[in-house]
PDB file of N, CA and C in Angstrom:
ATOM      1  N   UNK A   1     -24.162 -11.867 -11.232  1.00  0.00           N
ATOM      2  CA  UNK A   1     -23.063 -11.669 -10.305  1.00  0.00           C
ATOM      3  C   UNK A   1     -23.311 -12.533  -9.075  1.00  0.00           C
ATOM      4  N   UNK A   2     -22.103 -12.978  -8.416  1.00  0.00           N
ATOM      5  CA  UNK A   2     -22.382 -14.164  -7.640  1.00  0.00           C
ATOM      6  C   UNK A   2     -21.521 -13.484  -6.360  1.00  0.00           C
ATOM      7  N   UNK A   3     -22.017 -13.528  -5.223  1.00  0.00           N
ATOM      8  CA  UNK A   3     -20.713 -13.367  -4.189  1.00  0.00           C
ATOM      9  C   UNK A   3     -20.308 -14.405  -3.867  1.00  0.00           C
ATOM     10  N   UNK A   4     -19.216 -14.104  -3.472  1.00  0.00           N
ATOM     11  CA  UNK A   4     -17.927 -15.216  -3.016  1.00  0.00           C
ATOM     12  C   UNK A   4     -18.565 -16.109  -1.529  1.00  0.00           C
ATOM     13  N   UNK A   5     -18.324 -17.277  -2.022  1.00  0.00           N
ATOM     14  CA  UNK A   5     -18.844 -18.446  -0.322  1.00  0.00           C
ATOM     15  C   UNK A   5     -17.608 -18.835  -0.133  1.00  0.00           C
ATOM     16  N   UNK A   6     -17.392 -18.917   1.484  1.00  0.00           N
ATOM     17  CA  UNK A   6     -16.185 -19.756   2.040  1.00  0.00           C
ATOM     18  C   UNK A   6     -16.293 -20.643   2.641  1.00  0.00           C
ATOM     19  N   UNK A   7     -17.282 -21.112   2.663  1.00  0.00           N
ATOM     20  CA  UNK A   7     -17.550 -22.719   3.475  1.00  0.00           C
ATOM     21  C   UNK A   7     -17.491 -22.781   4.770  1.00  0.00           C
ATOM     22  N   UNK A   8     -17.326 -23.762   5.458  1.00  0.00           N
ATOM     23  CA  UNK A   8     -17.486 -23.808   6.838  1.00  0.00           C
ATOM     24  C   UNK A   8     -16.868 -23.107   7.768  1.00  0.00           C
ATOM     25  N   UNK A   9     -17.613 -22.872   8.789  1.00  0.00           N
ATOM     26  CA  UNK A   9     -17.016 -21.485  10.102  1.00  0.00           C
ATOM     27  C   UNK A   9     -15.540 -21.736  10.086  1.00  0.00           C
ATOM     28  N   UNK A  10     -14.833 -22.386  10.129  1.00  0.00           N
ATOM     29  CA  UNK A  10     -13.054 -22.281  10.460  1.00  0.00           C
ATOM     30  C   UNK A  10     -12.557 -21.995   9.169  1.00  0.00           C
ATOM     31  N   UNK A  11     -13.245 -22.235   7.941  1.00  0.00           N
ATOM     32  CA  UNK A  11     -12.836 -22.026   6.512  1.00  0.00           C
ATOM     33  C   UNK A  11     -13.069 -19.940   6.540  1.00  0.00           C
ATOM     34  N   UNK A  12     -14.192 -19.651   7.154  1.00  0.00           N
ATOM     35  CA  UNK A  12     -14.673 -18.817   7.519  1.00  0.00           C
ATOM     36  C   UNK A  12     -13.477 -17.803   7.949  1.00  0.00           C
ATOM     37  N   UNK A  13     -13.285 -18.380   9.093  1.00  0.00           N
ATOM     38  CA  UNK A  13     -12.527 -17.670  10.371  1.00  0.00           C
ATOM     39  C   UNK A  13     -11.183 -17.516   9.685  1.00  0.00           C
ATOM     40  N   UNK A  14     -10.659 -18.251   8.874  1.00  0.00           N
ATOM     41  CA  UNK A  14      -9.156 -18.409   8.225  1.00  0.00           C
ATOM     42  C   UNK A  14      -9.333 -17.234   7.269  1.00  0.00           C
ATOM     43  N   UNK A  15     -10.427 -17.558   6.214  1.00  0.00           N
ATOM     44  CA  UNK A  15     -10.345 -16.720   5.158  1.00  0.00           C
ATOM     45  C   UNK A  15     -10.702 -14.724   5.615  1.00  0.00           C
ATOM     46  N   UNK A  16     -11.636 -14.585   6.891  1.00  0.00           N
ATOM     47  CA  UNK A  16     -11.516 -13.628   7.386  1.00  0.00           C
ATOM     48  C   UNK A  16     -10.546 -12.753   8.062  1.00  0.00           C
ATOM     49  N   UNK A  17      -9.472 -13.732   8.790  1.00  0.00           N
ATOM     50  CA  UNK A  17      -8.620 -13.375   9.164  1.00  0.00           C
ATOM     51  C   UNK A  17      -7.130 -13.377   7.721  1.00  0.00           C
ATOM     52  N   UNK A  18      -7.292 -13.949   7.056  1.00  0.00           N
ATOM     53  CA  UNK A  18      -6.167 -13.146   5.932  1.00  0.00           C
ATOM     54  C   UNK A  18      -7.066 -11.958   5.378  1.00  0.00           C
ATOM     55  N   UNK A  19      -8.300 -11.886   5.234  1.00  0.00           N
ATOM     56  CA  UNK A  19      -8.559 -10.788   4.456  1.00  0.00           C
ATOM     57  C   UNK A  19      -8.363  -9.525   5.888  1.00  0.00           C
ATOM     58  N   UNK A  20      -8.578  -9.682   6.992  1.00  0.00           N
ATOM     59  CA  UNK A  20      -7.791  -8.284   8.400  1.00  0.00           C
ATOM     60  C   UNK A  20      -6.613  -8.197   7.848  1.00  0.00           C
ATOM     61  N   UNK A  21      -5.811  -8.936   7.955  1.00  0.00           N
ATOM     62  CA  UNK A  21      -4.319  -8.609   7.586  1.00  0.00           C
ATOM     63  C   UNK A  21      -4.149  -8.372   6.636  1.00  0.00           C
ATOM     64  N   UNK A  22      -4.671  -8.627   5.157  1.00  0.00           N
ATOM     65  CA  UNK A  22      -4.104  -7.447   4.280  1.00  0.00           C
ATOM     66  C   UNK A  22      -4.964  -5.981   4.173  1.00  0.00           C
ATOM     67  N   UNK A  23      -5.964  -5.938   4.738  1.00  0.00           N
ATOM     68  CA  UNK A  23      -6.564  -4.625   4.743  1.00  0.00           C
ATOM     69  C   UNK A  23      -5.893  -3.842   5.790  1.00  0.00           C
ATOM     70  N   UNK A  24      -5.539  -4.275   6.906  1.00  0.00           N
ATOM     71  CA  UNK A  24      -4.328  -3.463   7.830  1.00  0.00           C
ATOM     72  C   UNK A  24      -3.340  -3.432   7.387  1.00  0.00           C
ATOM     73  N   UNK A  25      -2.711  -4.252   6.529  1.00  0.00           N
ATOM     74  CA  UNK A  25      -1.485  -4.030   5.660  1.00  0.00           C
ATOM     75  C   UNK A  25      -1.432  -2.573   4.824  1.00  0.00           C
ATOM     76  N   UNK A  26      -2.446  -2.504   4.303  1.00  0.00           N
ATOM     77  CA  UNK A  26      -2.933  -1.340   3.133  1.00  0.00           C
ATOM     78  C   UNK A  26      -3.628  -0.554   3.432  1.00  0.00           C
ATOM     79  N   UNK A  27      -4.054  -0.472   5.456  1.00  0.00           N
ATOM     80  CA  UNK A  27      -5.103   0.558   5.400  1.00  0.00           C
ATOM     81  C   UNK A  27      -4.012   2.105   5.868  1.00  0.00           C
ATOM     82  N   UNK A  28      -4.846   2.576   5.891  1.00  0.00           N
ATOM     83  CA  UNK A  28      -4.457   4.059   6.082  1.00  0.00           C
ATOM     84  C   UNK A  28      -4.293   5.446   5.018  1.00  0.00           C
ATOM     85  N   UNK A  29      -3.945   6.700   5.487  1.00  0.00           N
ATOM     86  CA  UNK A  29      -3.929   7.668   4.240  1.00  0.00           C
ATOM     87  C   UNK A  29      -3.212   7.382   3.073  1.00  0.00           C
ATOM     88  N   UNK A  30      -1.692   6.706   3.698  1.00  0.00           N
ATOM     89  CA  UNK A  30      -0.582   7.201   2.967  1.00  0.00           C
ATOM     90  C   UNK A  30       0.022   5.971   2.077  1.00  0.00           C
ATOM     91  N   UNK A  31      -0.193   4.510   2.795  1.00  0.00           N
ATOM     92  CA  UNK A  31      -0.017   3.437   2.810  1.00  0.00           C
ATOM     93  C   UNK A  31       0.252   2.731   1.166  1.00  0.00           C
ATOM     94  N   UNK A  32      -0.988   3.348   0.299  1.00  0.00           N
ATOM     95  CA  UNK A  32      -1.688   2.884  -0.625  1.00  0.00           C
ATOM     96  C   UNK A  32      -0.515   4.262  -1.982  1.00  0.00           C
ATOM     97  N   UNK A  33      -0.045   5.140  -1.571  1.00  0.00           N
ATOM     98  CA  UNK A  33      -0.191   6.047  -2.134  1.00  0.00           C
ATOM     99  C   UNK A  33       1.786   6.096  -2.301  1.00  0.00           C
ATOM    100  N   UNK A  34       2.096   5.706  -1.506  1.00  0.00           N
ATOM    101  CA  UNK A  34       3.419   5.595  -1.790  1.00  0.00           C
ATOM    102  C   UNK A  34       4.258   4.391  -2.058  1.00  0.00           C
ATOM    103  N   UNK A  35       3.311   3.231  -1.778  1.00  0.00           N
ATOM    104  CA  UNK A  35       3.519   2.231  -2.472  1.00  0.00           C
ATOM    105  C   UNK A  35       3.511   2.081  -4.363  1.00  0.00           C
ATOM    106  N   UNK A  36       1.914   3.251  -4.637  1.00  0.00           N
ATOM    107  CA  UNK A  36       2.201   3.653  -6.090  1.00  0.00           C
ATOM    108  C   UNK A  36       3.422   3.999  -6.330  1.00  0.00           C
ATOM    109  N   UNK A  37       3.906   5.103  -5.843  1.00  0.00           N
ATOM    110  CA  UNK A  37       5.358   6.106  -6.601  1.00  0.00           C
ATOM    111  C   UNK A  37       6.257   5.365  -6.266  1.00  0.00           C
ATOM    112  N   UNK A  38       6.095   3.878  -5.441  1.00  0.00           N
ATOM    113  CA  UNK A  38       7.465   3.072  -5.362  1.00  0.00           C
ATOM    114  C   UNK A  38       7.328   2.318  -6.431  1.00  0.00           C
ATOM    115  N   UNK A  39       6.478   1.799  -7.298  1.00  0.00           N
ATOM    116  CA  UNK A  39       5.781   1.124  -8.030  1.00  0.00           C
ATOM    117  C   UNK A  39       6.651   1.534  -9.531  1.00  0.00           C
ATOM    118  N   UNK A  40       7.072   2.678  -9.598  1.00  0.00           N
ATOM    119  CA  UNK A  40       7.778   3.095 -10.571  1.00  0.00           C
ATOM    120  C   UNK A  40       8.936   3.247 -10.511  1.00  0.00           C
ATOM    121  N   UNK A  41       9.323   3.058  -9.461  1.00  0.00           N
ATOM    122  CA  UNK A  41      11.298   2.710  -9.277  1.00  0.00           C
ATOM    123  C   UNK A  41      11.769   3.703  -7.931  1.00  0.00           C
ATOM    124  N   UNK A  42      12.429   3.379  -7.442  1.00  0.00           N
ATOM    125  CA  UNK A  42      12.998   3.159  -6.041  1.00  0.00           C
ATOM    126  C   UNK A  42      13.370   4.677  -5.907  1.00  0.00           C
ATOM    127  N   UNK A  43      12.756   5.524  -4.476  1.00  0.00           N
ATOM    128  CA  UNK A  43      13.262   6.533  -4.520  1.00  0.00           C
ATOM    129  C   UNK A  43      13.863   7.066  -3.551  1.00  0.00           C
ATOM    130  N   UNK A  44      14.873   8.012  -3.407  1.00  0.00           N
ATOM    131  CA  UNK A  44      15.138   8.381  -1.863  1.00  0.00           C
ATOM    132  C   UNK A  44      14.343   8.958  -1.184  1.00  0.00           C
ATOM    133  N   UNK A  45      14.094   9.759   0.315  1.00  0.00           N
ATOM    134  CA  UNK A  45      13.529   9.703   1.448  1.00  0.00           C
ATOM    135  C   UNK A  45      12.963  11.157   0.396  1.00  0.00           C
ATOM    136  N   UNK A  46      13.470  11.709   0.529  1.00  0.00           N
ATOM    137  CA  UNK A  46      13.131  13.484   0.063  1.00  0.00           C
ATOM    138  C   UNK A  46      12.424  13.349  -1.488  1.00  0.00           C
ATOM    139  N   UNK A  47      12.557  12.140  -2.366  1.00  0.00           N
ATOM    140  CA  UNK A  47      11.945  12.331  -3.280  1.00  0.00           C
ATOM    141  C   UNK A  47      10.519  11.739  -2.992  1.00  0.00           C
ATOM    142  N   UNK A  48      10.675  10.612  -2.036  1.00  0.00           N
ATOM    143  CA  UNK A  48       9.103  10.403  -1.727  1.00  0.00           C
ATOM    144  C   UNK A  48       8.223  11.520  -0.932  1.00  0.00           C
ATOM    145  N   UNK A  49       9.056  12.072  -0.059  1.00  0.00           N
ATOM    146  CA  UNK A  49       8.355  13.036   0.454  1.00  0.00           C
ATOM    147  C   UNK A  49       7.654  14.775  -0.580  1.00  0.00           C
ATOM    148  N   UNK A  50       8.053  14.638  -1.166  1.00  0.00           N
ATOM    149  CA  UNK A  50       7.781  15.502  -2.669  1.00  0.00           C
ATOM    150  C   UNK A  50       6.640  15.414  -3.334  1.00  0.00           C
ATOM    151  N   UNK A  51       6.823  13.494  -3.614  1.00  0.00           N
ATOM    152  CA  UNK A  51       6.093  12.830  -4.737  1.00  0.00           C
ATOM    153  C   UNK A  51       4.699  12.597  -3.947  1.00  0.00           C
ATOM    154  N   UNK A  52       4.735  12.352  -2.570  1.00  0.00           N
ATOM    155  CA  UNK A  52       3.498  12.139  -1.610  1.00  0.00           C
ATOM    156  C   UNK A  52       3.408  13.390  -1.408  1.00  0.00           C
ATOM    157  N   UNK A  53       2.306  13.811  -2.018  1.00  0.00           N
ATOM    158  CA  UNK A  53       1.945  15.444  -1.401  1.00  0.00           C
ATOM    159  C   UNK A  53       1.403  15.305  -0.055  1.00  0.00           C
ATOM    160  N   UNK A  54       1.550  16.097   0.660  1.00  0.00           N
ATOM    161  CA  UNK A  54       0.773  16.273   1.696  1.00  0.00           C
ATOM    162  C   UNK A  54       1.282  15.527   3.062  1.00  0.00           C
ATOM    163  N   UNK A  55       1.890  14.973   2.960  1.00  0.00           N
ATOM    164  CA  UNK A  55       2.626  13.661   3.932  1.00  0.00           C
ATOM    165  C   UNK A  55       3.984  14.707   4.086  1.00  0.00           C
ATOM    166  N   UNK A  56       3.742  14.714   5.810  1.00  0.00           N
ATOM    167  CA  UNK A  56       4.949  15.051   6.939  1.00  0.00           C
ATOM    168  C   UNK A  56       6.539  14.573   7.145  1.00  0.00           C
ATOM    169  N   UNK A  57       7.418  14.639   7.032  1.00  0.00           N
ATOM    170  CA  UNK A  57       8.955  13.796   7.045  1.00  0.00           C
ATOM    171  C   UNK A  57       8.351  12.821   8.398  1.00  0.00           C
ATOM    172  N   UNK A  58       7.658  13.110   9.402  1.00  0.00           N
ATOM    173  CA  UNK A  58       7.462  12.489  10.808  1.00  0.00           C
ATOM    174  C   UNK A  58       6.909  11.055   9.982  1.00  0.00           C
ATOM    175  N   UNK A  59       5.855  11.312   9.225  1.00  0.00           N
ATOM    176  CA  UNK A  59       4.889  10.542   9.053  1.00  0.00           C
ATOM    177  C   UNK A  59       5.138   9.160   7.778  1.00  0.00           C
ATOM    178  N   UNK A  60       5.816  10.206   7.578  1.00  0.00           N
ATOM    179  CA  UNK A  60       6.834   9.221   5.684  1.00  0.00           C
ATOM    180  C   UNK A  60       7.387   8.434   6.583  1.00  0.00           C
ATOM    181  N   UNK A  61       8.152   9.130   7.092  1.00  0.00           N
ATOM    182  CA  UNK A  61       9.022   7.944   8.124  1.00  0.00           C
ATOM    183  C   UNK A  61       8.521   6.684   8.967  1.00  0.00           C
ATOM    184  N   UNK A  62       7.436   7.139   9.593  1.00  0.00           N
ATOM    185  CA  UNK A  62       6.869   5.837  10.664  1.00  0.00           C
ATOM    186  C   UNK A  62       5.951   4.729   9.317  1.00  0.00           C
ATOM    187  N   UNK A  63       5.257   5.706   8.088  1.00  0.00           N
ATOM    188  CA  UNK A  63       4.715   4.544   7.118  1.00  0.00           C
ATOM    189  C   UNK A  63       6.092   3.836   6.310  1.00  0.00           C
ATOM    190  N   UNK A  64       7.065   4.534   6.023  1.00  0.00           N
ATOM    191  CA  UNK A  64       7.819   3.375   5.635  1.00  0.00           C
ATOM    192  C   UNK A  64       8.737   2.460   6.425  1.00  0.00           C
ATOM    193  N   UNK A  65       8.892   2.426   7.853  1.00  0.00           N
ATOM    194  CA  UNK A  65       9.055   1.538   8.937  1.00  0.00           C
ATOM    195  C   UNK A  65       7.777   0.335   8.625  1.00  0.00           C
ATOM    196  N   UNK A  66       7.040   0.502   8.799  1.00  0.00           N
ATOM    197  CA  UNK A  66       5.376   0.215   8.810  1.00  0.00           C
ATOM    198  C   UNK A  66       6.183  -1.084   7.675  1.00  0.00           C
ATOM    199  N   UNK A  67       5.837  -0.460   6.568  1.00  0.00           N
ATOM    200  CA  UNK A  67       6.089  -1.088   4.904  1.00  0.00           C
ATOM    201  C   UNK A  67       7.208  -1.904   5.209  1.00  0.00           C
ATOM    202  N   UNK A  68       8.240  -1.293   5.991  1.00  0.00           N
ATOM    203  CA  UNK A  68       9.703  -1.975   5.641  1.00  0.00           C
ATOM    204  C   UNK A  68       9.155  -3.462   6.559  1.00  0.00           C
ATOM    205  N   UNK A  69       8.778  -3.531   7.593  1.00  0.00           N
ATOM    206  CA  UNK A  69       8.693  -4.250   8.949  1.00  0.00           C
ATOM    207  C   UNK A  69       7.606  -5.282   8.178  1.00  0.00           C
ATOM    208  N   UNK A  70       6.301  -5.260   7.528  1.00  0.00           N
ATOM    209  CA  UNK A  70       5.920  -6.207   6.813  1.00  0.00           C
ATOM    210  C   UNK A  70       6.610  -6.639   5.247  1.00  0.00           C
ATOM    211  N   UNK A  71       7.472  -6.015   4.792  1.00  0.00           N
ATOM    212  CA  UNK A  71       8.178  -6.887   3.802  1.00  0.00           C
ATOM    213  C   UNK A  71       7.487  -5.971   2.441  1.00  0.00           C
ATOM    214  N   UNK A  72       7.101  -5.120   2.516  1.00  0.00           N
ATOM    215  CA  UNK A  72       6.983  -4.378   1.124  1.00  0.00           C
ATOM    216  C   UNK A  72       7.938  -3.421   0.471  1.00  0.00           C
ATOM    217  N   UNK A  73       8.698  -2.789   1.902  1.00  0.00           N
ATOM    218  CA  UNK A  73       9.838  -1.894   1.080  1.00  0.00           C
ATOM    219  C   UNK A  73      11.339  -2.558   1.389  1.00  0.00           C
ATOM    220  N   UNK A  74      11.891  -2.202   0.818  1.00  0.00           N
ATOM    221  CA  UNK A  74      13.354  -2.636   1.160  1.00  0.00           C
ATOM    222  C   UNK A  74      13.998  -1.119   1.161  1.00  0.00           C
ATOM    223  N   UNK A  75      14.687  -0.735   2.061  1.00  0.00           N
ATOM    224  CA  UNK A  75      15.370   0.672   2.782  1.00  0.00           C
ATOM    225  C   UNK A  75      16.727   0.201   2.163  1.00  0.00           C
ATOM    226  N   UNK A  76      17.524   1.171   1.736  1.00  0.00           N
ATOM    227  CA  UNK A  76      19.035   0.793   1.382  1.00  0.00           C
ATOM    228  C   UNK A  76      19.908   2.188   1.675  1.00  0.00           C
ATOM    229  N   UNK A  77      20.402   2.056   2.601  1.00  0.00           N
ATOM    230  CA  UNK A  77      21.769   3.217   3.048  1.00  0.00           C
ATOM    231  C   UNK A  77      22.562   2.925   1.989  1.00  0.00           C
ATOM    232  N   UNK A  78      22.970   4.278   1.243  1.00  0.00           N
ATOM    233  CA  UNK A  78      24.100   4.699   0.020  1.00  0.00           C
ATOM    234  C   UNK A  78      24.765   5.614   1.079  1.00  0.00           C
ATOM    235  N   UNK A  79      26.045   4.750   0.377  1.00  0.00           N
ATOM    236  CA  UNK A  79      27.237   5.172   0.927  1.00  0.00           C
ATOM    237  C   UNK A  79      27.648   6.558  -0.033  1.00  0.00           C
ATOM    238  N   UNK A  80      27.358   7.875   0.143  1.00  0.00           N
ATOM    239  CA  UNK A  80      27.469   8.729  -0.409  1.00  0.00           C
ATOM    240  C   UNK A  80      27.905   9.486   0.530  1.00  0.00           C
ATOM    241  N   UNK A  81      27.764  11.142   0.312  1.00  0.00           N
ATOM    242  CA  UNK A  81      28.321  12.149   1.080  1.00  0.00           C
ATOM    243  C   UNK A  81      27.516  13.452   0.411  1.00  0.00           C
ATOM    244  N   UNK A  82      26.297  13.855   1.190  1.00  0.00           N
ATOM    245  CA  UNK A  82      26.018  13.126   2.610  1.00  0.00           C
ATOM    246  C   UNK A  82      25.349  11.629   2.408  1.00  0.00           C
ATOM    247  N   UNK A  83      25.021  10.889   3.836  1.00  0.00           N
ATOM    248  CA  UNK A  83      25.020   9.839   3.729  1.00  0.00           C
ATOM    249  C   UNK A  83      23.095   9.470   2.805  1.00  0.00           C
ATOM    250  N   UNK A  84      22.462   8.504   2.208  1.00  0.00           N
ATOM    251  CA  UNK A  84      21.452   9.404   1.676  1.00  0.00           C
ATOM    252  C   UNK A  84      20.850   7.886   1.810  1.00  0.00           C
ATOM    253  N   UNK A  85      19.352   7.392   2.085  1.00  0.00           N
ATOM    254  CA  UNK A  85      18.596   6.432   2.229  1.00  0.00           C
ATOM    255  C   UNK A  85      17.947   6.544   0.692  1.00  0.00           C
ATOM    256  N   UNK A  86      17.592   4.917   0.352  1.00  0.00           N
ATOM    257  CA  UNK A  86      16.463   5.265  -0.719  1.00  0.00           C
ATOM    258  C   UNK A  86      15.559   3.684  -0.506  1.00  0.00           C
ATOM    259  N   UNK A  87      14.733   3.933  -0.600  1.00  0.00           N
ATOM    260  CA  UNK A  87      13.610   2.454  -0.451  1.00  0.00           C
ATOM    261  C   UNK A  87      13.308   2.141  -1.993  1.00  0.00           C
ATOM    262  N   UNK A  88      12.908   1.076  -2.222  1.00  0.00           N
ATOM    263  CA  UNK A  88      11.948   0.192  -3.326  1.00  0.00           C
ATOM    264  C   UNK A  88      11.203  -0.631  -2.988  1.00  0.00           C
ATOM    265  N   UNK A  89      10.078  -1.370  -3.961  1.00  0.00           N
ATOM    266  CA  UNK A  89       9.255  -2.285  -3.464  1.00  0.00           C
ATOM    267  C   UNK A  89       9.687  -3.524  -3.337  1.00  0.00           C
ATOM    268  N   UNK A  90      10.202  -4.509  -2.350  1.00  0.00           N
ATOM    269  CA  UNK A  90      10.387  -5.723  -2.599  1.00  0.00           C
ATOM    270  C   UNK A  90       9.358  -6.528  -3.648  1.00  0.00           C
ATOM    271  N   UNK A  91       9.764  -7.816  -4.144  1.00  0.00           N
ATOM    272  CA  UNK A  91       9.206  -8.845  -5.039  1.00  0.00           C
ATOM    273  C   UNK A  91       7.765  -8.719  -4.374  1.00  0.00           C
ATOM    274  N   UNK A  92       7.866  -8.853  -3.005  1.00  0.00           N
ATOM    275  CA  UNK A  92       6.332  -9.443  -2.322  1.00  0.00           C
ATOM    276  C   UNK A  92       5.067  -8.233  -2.472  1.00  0.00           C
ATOM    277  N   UNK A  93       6.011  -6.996  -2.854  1.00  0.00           N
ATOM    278  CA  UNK A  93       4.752  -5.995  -2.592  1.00  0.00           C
ATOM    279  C   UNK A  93       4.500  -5.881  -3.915  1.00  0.00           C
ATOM    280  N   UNK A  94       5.064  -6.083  -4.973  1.00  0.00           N
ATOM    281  CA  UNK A  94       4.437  -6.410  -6.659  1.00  0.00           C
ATOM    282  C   UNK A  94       2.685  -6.918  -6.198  1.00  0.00           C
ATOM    283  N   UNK A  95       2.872  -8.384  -5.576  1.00  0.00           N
ATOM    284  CA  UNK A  95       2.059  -8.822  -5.819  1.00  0.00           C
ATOM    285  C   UNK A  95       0.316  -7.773  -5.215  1.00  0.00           C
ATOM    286  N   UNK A  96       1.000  -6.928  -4.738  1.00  0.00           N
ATOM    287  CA  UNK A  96       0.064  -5.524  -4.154  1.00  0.00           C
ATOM    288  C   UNK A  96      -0.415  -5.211  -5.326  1.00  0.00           C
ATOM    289  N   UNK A  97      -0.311  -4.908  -6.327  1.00  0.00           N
ATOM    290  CA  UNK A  97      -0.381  -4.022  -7.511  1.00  0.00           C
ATOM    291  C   UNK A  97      -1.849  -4.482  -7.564  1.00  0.00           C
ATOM    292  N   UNK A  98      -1.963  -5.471  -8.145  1.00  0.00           N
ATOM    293  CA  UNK A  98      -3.397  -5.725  -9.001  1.00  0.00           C
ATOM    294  C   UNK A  98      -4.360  -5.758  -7.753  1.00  0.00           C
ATOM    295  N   UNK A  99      -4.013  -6.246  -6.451  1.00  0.00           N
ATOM    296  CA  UNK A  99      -5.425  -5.657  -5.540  1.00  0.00           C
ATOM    297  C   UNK A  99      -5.620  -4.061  -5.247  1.00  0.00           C
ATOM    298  N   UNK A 100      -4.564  -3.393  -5.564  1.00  0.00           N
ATOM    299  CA  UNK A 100      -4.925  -2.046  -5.344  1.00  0.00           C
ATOM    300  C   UNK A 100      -5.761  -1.598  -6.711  1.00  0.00           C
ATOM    301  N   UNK A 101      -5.186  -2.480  -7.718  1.00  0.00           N
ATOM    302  CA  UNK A 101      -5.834  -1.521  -9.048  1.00  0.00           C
ATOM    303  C   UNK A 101      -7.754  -2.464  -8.609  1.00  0.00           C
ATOM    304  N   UNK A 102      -7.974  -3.306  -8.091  1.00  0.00           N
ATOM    305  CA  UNK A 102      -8.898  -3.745  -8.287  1.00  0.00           C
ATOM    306  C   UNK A 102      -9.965  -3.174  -7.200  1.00  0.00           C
ATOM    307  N   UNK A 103      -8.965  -2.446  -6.305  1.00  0.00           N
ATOM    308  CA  UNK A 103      -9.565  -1.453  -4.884  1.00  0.00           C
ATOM    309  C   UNK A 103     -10.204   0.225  -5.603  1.00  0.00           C
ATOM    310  N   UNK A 104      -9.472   0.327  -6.790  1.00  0.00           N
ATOM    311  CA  UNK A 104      -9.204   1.656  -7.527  1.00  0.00           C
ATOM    312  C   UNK A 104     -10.702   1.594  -8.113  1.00  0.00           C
ATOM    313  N   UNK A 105     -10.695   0.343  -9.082  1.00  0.00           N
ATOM    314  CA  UNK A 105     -11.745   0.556 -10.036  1.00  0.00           C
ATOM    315  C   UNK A 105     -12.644   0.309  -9.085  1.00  0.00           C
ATOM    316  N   UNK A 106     -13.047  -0.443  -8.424  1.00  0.00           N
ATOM    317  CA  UNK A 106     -14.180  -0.118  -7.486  1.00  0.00           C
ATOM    318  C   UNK A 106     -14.781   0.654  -6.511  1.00  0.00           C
ATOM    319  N   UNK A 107     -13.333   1.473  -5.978  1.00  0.00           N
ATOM    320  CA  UNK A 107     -14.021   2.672  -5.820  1.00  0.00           C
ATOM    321  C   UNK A 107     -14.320   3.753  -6.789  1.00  0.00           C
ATOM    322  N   UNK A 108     -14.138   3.891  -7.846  1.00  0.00           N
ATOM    323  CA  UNK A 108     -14.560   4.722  -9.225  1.00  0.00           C
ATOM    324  C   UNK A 108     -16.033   4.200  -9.194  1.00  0.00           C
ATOM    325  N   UNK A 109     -16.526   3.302  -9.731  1.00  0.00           N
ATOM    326  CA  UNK A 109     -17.608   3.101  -9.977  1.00  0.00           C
ATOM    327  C   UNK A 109     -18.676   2.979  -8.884  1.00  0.00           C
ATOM    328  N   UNK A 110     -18.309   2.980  -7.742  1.00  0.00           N
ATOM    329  CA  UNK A 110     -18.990   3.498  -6.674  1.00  0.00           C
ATOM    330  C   UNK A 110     -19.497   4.674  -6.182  1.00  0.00           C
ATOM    331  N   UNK A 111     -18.078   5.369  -6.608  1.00  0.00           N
ATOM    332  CA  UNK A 111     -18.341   6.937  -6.411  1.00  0.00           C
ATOM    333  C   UNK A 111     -19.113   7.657  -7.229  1.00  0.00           C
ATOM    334  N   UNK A 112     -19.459   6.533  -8.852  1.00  0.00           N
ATOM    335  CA  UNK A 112     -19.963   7.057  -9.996  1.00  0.00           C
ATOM    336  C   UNK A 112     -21.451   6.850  -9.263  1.00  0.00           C
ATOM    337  N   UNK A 113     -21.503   5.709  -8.823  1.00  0.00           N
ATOM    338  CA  UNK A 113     -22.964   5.162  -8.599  1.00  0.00           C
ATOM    339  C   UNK A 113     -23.789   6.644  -7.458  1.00  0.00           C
ATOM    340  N   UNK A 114     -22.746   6.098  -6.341  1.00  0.00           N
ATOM    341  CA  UNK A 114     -23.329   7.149  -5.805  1.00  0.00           C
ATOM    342  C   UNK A 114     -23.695   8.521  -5.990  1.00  0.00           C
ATOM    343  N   UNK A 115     -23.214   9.215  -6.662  1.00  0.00           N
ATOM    344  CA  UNK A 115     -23.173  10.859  -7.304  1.00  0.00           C
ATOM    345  C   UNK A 115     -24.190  10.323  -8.696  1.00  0.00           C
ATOM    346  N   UNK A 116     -24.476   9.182  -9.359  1.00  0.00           N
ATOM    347  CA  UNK A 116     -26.006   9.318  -9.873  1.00  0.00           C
ATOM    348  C   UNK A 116     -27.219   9.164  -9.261  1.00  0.00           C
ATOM    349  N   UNK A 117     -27.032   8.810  -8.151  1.00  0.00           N
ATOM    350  CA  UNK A 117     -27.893   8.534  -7.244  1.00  0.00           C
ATOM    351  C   UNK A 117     -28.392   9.562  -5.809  1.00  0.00           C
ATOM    352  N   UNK A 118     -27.819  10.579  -6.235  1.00  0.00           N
ATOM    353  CA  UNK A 118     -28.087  11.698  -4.718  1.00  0.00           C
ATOM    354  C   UNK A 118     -27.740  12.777  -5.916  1.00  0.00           C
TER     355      UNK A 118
END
């Protein structure tokens, strides 16, 4: 196993600073977790709040502002009665998928490591 080299300090400084911004992109409780259940098709406000256990209407709300404002969800007002919101993942947050699954399996086998190890 080899770790990753980035070459010289500004190659450095570049490649450090995209890897801040997508870990603030994706950090937090909820961030990671409702991007999954968007992952399976577009839902309204009350079904995400359901499908995210544990997550507040206050809090659904300011993370999918969050999501909408960097370009992962797309928000769509239906013209219904009553009037009813539903979000999906834009094209750009697809490309989320495989670093989360690759965030997943490594924390599995970490957590394995550690709990053989204590």
């Amino acid at each position: 196993m080899s770790l990753i080299t980035i070459g010289p300090e500004e190659t450095c400084k570049a490649k450090g600073l995209a890897f801040r911004d997508a870990i603030d992109l994706l950090s937090g409780k909820w961030k990671i977790c409702i991007l999954q259940v968007l992952s399976r098709g577009g839902r309204r406000f009350k079904d995400l709040e359901e499908q995210v256990w544990g997550i507040t209407p206050k809090v659904l709300t300011k993370e999918l502002q969050e999501l909408e404002m960097n370009f992962l969800v797309m928000r769509t007002v239906n013209n219904t009665k009553p009037v009813t919101v539903s979000y999906e993942l834009t094209d750009h947050a697809y490309s989320t998928q495989k670093v989360i699954a690759a965030l997943v399996e490594f924390g599995t086998a970490h957590r394995k490591l550690v709990k053989e190890n204590f």
